[in-house]
Protein backbone atom coordinates (compact mmCIF):
# COMPACT_ATOMS: atom_id res chain seq x y z
CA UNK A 1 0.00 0.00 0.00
CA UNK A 2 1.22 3.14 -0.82
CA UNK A 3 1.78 5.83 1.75
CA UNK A 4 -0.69 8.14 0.21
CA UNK A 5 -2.89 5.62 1.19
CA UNK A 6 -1.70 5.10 4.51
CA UNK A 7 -2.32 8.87 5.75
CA UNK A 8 -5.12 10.67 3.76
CA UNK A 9 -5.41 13.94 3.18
CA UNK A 10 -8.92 15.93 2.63
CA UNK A 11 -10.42 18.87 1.86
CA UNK A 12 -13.42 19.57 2.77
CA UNK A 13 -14.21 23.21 2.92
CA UNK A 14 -12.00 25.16 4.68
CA UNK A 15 -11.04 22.04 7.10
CA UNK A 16 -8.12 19.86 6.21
CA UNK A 17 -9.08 16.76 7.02
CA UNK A 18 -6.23 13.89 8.03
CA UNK A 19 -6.87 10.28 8.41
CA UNK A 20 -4.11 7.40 9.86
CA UNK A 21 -5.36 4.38 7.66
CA UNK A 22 -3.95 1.58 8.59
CA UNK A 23 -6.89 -0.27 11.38
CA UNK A 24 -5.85 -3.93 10.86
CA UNK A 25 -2.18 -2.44 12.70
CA UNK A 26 -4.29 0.01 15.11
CA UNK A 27 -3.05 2.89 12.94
CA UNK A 28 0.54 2.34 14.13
CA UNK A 29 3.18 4.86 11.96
CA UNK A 30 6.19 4.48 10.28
CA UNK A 31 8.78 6.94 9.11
CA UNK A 32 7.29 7.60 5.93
CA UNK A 33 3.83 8.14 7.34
CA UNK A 34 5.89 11.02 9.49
CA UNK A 35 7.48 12.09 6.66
CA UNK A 36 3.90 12.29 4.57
CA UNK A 37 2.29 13.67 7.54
CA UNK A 38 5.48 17.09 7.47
CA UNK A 39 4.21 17.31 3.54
CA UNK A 40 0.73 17.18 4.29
CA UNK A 41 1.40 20.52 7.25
CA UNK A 42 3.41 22.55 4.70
CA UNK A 43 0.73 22.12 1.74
CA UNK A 44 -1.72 22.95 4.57
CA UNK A 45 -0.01 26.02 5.87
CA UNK A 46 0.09 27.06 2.08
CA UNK A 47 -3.06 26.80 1.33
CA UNK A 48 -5.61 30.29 2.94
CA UNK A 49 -8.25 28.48 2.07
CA UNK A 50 -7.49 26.24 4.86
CA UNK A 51 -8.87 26.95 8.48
CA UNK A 52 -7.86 23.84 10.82
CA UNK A 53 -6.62 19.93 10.52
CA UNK A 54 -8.06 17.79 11.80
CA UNK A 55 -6.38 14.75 12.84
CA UNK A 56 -7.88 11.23 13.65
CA UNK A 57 -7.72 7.19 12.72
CA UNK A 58 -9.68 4.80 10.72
CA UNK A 59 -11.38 1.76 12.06
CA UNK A 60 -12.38 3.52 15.31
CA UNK A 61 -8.82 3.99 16.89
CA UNK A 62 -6.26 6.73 16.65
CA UNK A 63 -2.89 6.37 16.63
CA UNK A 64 -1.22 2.46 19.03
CA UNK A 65 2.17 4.28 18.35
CA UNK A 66 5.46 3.70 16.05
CA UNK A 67 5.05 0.05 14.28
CA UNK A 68 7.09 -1.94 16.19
CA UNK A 69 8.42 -4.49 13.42
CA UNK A 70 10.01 -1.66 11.95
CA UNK A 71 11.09 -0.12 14.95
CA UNK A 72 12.69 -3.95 15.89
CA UNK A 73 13.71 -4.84 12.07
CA UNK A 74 15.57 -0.72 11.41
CA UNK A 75 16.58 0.69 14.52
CA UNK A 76 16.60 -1.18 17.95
CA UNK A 77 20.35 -2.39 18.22
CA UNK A 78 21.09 -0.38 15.47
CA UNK A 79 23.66 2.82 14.88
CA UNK A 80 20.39 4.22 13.63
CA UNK A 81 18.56 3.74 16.73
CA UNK A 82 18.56 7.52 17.64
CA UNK A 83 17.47 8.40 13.86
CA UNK A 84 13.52 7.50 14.67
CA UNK A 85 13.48 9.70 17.52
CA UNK A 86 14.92 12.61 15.39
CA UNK A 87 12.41 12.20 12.49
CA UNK A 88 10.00 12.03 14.94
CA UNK A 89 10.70 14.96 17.30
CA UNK A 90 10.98 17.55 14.11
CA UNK A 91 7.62 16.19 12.79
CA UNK A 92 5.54 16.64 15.64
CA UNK A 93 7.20 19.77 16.32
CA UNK A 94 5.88 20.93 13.17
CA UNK A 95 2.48 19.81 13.66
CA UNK A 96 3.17 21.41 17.03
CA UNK A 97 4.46 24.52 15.43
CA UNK A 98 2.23 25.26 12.19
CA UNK A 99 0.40 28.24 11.45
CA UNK A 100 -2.98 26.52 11.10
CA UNK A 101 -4.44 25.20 14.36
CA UNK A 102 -4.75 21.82 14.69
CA UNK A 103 -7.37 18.67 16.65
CA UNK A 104 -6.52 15.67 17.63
CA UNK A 105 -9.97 13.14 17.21
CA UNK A 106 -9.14 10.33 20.15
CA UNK A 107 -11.03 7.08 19.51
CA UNK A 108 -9.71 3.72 20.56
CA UNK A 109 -6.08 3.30 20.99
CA UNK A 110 -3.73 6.61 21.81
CA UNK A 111 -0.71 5.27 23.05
CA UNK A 112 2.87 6.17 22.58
CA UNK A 113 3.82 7.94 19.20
CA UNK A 114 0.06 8.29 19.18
CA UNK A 115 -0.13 9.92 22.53
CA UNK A 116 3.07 11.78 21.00
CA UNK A 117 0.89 13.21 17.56
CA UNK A 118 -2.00 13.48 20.00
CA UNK A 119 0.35 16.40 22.50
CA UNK A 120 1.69 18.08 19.91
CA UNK A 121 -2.03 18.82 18.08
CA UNK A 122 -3.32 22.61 19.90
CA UNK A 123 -6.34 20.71 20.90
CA UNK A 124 -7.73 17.17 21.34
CA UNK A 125 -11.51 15.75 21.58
CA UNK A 126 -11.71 12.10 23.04
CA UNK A 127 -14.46 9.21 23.13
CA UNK A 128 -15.43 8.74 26.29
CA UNK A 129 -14.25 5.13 26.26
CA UNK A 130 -10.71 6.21 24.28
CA UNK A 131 -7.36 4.94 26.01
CA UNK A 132 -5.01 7.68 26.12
CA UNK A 133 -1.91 7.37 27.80
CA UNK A 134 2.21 7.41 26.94
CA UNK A 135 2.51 3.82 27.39
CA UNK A 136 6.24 3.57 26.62
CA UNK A 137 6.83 2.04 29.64
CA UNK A 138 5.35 -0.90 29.57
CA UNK A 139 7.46 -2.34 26.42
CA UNK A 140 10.70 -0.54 28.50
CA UNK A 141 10.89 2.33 26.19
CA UNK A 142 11.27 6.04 26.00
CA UNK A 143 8.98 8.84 23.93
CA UNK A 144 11.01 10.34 21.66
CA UNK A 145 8.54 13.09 20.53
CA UNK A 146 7.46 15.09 23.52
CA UNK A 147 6.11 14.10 26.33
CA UNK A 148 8.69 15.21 28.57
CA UNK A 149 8.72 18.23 27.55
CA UNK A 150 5.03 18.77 26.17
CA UNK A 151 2.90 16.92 28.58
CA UNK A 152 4.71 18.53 32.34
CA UNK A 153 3.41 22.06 30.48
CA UNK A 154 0.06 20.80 30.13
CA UNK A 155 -0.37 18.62 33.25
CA UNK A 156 2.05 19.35 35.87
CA UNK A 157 5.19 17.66 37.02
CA UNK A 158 3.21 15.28 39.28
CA UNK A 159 0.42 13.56 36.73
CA UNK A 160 3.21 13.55 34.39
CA UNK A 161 5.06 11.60 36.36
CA UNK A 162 1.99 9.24 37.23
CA UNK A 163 0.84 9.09 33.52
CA UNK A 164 4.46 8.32 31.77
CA UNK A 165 6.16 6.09 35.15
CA UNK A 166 3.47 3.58 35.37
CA UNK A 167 2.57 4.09 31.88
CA UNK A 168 -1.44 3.89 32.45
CA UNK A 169 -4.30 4.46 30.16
CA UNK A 170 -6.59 7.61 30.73
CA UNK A 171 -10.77 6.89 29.06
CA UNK A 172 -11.58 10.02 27.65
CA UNK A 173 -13.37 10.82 30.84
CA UNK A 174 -10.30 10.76 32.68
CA UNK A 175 -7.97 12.45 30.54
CA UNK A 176 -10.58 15.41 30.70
CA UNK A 177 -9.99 15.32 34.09
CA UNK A 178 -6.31 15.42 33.99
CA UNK A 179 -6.71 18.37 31.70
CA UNK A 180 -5.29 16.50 29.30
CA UNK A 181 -7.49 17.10 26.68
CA UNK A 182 -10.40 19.41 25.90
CA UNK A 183 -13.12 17.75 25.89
CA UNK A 184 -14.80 14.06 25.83
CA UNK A 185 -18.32 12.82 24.13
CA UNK A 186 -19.61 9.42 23.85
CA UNK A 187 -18.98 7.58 21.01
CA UNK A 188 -22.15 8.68 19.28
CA UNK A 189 -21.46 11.94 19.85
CA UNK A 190 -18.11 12.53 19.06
CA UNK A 191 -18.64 13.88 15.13
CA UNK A 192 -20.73 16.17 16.55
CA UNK A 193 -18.78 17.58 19.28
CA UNK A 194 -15.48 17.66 16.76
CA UNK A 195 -17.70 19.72 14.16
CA UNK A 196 -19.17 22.32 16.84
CA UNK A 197 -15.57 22.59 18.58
CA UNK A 198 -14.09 23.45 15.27
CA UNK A 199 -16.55 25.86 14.32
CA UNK A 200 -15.29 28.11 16.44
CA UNK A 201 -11.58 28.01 14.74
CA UNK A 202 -12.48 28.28 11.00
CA UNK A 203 -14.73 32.00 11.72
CA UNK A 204 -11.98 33.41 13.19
CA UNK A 205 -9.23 35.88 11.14
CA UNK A 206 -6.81 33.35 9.93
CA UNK A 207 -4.07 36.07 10.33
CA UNK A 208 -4.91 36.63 13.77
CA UNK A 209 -5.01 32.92 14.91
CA UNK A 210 -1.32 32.82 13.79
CA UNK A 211 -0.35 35.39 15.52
CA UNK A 212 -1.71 34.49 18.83
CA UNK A 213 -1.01 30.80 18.37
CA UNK A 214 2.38 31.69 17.82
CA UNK A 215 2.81 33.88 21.15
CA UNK A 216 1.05 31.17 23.01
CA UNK A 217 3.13 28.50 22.04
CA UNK A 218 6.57 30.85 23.35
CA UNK A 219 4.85 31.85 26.28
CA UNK A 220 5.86 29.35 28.92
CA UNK A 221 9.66 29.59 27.60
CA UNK A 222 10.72 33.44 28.59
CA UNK A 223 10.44 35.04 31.35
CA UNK A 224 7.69 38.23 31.66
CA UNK A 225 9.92 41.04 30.73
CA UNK A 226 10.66 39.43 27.46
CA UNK A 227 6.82 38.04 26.89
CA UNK A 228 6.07 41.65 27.14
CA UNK A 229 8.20 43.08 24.51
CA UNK A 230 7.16 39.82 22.19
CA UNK A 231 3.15 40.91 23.29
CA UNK A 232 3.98 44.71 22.05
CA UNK A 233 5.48 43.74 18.61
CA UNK A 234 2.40 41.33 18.43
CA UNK A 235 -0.09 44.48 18.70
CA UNK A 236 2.13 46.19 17.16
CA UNK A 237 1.61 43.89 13.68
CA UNK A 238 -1.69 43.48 14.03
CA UNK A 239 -3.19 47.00 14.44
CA UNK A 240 -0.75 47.43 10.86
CA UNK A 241 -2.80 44.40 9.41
CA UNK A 242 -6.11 44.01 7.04
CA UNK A 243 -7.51 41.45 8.97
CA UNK A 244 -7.57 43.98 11.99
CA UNK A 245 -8.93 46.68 10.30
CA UNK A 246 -11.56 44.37 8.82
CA UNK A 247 -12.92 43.03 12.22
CA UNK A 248 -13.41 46.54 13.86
CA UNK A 249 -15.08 47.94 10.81
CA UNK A 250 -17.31 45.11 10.40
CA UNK A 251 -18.12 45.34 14.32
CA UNK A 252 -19.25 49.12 14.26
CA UNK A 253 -21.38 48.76 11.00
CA UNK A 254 -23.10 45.72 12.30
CA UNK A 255 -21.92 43.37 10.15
CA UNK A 256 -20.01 39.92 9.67
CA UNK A 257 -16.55 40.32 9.24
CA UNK A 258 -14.73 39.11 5.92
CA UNK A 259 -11.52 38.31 6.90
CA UNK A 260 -8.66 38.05 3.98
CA UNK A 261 -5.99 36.53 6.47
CA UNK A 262 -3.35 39.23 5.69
């Protein structure tokens, strides 16, 4: 099967849609999904026309992790071991780090390098009954795509250390509660919840939602002095930009904004 196949990208209006297809392997990736999946963001962030991605797995589960007969067949005892955890650190990064925000759908299975692509989405929506945890170790490994760094900032030091050193599995319901994620539904009522949680991200000025996702993401790594000066250029470029002028003119005639993304 070719990769294309293997990750799918759609459009369907101004949502990318992206879809792990390999259920009879619990959507488990491989390098060249990764490598597919840093194509798929930069034709994304290309593309204006293109409001959110949405991330989630065929066959009712997400994302079991990194396939591990490729993992034990290319890199364990291998002078390439470290090589998987490089690809894999600068692609999630990236899906961490584009312009366009992104959401995680959780169904099923979200365990290692799918808890990994799950962290580094803005936001994630689970199935009640999804099993979301790290889960590295229990097969005596180590994530090489995140959590150490990304899940502490979203958690705390303490449920990080509960979640990753016993390497336990979160339902939806629970990861909600670990403020994990942003929200659970039951099964039924997942699509739903995904399509009313995005609605809110594709009316906004695309423009703007780089900008601010862009300060957000910096603003746990500087200290407030330096925040401060970043939060000043950021008004500074946006009271200079269309988008801007757009959404206060369409507010005092009374009117939906039209937002060019510039």
């Amino acid at each position: 099967m070719a990769v294309e196949d293997e990750i799918q990208f759609e459009r369907d209006g101004n949502v990318a849609r992206v879809w792990l297809n390999r259920p009879w392997k619990k959507n488990c990736v491989t390098v060249p999904i990764l490598q597919r999946l840093d194509e798929i963001i930069t034709e994304v962030d290309k593309d204006p026309e293109l409001r959110v991605l949405v991330l989630r797995g065929r066959g009712g589960t997400f994302c079991s992790g990194f396939d591990l007969d490729s993992l034990q067949a290319e890199y364990i005892g291998s002078s390439t071991a470290m090589d998987v955890a490089v690809i894999s650190a600068k692609v999630c990064d990236r899906l961490y780090s584009m312009n366009t925000p992104s959401v995680a759908v959780l169904e099923g299975y979200v365990t290692a390098g799918g808890f990994e692509l799950m962290i580094s989405c803005d936001f994630a929506i689970a199935a009640d009954d999804a099993k979301i945890g790290d889960f590295h170790m229990r097969r005596g490994l180590f994530g090489g795509a995140g959590p150490i760094y990304r899940v502490p900032r979203m958690i705390g030091i303490r449920k990080t250390k509960e979640l990753m050193l016993t390497g336990k599995l979160l339902s939806g319901v629970q990861a909600a509660d670990f403020d994990l994620i942003n929200a659970c539904a039951p099964a039924e009522k997942l699509d739903e919840t995904v399509e009313e949680f995005i609605s809110h991200l594709t009316d906004k000025s695309p423009f703007q939602m780089r900008i601010t996702k862009m300060t957000i993401d910096r603003s746990l790594d500087a200290d407030i002095h330096s925040l401060m000066v970043m939060e000043h250029l950021a008004v500074g470029v946006t009271l200079n930009s269309q988008d801007a002028a757009e959404g206060v003119a369409a507010f005092l005639e009374k009117r939906e904004p039209k937002w060019t993304g510039r």
